[in-house]
C-alpha atoms as a PDB file:
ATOM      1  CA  UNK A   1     -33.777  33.464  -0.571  1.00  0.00           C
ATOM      2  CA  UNK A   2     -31.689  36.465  -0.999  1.00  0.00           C
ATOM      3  CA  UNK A   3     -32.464  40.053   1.067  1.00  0.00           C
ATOM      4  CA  UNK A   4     -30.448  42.507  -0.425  1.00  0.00           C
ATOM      5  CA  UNK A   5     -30.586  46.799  -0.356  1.00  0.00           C
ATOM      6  CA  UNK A   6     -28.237  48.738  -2.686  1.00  0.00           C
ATOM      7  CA  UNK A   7     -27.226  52.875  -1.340  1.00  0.00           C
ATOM      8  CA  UNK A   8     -25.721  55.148  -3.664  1.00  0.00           C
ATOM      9  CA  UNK A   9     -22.127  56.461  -2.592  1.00  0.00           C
ATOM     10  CA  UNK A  10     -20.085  59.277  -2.902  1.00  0.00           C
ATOM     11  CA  UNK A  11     -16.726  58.181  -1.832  1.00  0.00           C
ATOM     12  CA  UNK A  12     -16.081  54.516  -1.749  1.00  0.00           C
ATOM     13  CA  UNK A  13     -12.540  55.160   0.064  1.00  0.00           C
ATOM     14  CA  UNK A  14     -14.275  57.127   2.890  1.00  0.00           C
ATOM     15  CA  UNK A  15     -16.880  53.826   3.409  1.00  0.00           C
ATOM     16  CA  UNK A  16     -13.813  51.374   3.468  1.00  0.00           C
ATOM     17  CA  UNK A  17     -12.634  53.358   6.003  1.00  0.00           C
ATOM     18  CA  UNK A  18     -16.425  53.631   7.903  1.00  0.00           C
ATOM     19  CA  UNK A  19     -16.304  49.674   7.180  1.00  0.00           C
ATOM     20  CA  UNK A  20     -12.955  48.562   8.756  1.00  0.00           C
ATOM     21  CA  UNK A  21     -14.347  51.269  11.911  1.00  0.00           C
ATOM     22  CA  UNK A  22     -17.193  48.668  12.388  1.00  0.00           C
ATOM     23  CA  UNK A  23     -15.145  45.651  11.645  1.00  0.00           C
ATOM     24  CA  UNK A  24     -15.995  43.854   8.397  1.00  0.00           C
ATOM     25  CA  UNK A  25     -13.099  41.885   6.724  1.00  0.00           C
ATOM     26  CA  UNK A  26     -12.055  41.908   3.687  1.00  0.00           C
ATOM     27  CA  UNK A  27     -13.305  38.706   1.539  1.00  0.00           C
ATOM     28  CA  UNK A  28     -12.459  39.676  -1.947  1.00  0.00           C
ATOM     29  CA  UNK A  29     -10.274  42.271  -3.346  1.00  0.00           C
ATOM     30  CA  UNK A  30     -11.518  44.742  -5.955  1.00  0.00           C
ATOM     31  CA  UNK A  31     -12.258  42.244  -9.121  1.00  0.00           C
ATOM     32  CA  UNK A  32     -14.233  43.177 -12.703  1.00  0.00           C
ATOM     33  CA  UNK A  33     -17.749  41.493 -13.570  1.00  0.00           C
ATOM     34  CA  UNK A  34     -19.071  40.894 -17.154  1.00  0.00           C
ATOM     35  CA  UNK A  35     -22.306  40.076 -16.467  1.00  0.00           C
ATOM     36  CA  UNK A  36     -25.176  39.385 -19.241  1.00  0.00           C
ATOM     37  CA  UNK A  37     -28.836  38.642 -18.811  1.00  0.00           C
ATOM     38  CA  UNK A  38     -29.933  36.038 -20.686  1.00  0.00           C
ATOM     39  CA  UNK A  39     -33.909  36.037 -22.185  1.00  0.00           C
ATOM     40  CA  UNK A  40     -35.856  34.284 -24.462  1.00  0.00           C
ATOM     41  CA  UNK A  41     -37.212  36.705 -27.258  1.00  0.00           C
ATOM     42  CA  UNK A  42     -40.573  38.530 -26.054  1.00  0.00           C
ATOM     43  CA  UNK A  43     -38.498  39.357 -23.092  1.00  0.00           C
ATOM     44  CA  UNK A  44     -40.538  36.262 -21.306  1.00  0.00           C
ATOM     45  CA  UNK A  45     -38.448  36.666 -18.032  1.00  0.00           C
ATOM     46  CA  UNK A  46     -37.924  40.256 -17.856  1.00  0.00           C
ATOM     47  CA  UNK A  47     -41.487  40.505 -18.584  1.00  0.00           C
ATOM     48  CA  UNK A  48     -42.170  37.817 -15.338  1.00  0.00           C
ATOM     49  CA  UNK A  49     -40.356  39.688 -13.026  1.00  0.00           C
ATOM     50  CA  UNK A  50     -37.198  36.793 -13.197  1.00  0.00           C
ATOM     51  CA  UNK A  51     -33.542  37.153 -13.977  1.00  0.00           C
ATOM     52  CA  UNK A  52     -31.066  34.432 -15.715  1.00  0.00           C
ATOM     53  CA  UNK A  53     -27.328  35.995 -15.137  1.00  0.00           C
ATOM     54  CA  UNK A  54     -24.181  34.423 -16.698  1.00  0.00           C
ATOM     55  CA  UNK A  55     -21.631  36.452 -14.596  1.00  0.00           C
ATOM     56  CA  UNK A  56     -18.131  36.240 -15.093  1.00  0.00           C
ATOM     57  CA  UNK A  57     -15.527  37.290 -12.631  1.00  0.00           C
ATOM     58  CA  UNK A  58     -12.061  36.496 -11.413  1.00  0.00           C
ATOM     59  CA  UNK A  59     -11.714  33.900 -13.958  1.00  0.00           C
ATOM     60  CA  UNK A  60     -14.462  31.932 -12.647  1.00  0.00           C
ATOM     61  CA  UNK A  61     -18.058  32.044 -13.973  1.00  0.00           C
ATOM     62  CA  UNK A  62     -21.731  31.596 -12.297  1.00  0.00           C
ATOM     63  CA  UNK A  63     -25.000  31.079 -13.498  1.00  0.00           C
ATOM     64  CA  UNK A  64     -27.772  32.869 -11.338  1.00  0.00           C
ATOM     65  CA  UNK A  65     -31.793  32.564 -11.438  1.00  0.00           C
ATOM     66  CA  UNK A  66     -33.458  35.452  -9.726  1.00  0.00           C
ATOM     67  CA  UNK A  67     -37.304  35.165  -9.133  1.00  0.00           C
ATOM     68  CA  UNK A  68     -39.513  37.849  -9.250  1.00  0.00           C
ATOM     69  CA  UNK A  69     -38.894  40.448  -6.172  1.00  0.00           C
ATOM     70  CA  UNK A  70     -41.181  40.573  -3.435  1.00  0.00           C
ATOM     71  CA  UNK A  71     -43.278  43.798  -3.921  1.00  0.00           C
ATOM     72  CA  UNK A  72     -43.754  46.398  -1.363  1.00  0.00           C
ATOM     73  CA  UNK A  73     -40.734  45.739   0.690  1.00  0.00           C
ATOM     74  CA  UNK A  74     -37.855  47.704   2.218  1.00  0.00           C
ATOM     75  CA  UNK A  75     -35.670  45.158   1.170  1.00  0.00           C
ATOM     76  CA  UNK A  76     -35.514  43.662  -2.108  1.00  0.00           C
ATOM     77  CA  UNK A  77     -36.428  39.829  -1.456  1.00  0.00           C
ATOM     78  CA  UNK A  78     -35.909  37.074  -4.337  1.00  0.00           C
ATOM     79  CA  UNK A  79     -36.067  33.615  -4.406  1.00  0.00           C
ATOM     80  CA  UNK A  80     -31.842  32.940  -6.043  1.00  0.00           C
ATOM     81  CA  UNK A  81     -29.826  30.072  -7.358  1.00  0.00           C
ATOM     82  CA  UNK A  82     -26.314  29.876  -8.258  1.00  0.00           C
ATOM     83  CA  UNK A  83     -23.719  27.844  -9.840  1.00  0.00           C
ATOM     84  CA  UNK A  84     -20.456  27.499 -11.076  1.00  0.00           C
ATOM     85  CA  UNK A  85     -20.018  27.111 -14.794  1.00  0.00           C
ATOM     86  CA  UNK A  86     -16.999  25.854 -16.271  1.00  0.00           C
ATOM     87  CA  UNK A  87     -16.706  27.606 -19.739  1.00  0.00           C
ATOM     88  CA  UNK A  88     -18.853  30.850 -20.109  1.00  0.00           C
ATOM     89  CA  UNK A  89     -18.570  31.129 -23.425  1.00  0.00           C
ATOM     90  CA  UNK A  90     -19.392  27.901 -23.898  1.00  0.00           C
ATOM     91  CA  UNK A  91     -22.750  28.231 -21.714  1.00  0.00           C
ATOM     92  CA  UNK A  92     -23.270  31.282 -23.619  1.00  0.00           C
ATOM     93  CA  UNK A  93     -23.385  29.301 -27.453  1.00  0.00           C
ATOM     94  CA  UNK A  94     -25.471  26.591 -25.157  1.00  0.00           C
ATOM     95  CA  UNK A  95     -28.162  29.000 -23.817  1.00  0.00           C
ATOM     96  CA  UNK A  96     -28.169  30.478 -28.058  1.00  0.00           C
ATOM     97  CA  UNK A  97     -29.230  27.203 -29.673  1.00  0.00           C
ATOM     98  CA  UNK A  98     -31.819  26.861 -27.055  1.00  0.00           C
ATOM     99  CA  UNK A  99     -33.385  30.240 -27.512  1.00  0.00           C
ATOM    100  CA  UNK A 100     -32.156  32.566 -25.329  1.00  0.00           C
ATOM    101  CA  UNK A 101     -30.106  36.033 -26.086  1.00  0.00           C
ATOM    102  CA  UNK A 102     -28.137  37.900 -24.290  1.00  0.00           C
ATOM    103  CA  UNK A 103     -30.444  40.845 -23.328  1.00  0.00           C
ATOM    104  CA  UNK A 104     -28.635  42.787 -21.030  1.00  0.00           C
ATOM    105  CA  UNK A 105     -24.858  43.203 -20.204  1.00  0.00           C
ATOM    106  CA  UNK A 106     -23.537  45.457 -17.435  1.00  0.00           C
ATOM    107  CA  UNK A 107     -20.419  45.592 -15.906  1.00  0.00           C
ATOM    108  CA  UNK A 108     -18.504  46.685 -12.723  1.00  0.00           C
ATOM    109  CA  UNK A 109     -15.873  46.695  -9.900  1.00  0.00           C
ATOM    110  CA  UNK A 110     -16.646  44.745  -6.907  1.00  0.00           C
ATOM    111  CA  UNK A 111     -14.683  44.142  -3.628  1.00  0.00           C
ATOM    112  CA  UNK A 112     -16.449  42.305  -1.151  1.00  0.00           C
ATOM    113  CA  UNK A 113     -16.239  42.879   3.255  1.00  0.00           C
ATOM    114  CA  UNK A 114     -18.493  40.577   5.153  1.00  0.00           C
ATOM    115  CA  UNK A 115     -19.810  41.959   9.014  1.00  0.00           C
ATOM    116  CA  UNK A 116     -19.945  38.632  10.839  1.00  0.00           C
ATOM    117  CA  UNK A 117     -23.024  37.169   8.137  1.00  0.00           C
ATOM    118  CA  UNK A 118     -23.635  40.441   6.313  1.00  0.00           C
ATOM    119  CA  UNK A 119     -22.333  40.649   2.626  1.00  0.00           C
ATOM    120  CA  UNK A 120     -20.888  43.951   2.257  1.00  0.00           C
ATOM    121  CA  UNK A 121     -20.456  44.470  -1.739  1.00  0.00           C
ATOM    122  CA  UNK A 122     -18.867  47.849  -3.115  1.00  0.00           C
ATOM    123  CA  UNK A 123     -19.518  48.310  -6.911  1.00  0.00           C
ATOM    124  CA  UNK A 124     -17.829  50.628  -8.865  1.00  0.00           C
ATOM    125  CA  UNK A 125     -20.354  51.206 -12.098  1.00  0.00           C
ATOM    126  CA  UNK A 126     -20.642  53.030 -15.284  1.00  0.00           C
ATOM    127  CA  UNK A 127     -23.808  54.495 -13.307  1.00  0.00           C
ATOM    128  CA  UNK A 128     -21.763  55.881 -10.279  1.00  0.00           C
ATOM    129  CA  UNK A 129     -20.666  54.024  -6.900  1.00  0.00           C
ATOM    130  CA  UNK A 130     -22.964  51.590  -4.871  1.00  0.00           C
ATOM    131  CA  UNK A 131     -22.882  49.401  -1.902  1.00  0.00           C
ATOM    132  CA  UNK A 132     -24.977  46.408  -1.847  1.00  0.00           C
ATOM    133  CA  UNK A 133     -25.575  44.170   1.620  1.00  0.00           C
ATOM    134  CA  UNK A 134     -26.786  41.181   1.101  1.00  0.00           C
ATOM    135  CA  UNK A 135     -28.376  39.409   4.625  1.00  0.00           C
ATOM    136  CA  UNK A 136     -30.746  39.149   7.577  1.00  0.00           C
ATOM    137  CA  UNK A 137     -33.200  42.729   7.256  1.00  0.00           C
ATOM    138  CA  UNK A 138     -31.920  43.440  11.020  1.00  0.00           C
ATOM    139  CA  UNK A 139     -28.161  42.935   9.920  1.00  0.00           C
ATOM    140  CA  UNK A 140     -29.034  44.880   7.221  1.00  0.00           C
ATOM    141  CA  UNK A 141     -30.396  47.934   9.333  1.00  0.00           C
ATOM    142  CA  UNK A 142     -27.785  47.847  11.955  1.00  0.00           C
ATOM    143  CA  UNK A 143     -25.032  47.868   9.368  1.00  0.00           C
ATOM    144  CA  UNK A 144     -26.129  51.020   7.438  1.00  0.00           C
ATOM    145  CA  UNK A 145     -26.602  53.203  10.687  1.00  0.00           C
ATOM    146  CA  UNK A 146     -23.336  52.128  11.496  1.00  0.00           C
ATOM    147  CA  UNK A 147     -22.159  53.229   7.935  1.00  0.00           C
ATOM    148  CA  UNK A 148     -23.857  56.132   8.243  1.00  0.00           C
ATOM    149  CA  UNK A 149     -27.556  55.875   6.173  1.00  0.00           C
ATOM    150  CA  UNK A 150     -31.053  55.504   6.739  1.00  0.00           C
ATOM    151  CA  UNK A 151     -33.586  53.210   5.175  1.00  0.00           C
ATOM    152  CA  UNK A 152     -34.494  56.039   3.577  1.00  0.00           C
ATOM    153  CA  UNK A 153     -31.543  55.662   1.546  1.00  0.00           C
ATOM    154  CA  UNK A 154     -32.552  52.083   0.313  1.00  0.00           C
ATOM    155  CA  UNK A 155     -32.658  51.268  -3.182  1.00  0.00           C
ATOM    156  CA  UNK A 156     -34.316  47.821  -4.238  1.00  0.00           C
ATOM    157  CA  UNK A 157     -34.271  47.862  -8.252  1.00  0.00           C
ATOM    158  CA  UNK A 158     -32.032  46.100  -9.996  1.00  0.00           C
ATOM    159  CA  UNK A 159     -29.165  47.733 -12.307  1.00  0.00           C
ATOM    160  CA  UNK A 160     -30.755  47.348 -15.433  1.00  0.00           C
ATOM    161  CA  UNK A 161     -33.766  49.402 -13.871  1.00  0.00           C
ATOM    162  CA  UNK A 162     -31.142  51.967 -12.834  1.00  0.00           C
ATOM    163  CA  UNK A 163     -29.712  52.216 -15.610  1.00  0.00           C
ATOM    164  CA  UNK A 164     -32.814  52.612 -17.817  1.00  0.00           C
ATOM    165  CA  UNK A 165     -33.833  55.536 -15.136  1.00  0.00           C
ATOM    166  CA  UNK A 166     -30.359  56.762 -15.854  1.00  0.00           C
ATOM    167  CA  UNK A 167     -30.505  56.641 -19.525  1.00  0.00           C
ATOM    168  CA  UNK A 168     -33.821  58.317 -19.899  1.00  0.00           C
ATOM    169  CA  UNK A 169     -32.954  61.265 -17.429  1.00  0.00           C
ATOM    170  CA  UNK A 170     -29.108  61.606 -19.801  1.00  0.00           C
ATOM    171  CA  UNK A 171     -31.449  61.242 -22.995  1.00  0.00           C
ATOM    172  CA  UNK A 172     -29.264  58.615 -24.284  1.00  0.00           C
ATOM    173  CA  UNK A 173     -29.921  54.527 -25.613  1.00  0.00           C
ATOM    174  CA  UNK A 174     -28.232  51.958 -24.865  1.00  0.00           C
ATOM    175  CA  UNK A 175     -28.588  48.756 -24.251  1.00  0.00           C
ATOM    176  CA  UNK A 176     -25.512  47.967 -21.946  1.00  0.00           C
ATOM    177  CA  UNK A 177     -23.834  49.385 -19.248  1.00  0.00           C
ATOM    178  CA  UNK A 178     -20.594  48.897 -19.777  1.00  0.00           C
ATOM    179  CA  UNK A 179     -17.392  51.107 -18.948  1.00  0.00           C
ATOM    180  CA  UNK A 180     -16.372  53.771 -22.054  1.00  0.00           C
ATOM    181  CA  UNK A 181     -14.377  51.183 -24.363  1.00  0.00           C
ATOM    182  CA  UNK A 182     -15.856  47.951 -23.599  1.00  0.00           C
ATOM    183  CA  UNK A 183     -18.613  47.986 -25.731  1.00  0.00           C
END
């Protein structure tokens, strides 16, 4: 089970500095994501409320399921599984001649802290700056009044729904969020 908020940020080098004041260490340094959601056509697990992620990152890859979110709760809840992958492109052709596409592909930055069991993620997107923590809801709380935000500041959608929010308020389509370049 994963318990996860995301809060917008302004600066990202003014929270590094909030996070070293409470003590988090550094786990990961700032690395790029590719990630792509995978669906069958008809959008049958978009349309369920699941997620199938092929993420690639630091030269490694992982494979995610994400159930449907719980609804109605502060924190975004979801039943997760993850694995390593060996070849992502391979997996990639695999996951084509069994019927699934590649409906979704954002990227980012990420550099991860962790505050003792707390996953602290900053993401750098094409959508604007984000930390995610990732933990127990009272770990959670206590870490963003330390930071410096209220629940109030909590956002439980995924990027994809962000971004679609983001692309209908810029009047724009697209189908990826990806960094100018990339596409």
């Amino acid at each position: 089970m994963e318990i996860e908020v995301k809060i917008r940020v302004e600066s990202l080098e003014e929270l590094k500095k909030k996070i070293a004041e409470v003590g988090a260490v550094l786990v990961s340094e700032r690395l790029f994501e590719d990630n792509f959601l995978l669906d069958f056509p008809g959008r049958i697990l978009k349309n369920a409320g699941c997620a199938l992620r092929l993420r690639k990152t630091g030269g490694r890859t992982f494979l995610t399921f994400k159930g449907k979110p719980k609804e109605g709760e502060r924190y975004k809840i979801v039943e997760e599984y993850e694995t390593t992958i060996a070849d992502g492109d391979a997996a990639l052709s695999i996951f084509k001649k069994l019927g699934l596409y590649a409906a979704f592909r954002y990227q980012k930055y990420r550099q991860e802290y962790r505050l003792d069991e707390l996953h602290i993620l900053l993401d750098e997107t094409p959508i604007g700056n984000f930390v995610e923590m990732e933990g127990r809801p009272e770990e959670i709380d206590q870490a963003a009044s330390q930071l410096g935000f209220s629940s109030d500041a909590y956002i439980t959608k995924s990027y994809p729904i962000l971004y679609a929010a983001y692309c209908r308020e810029k009047g724009i389509e697209s189908d990826a969020m990806v960094f100018a370049g990339e596409e």
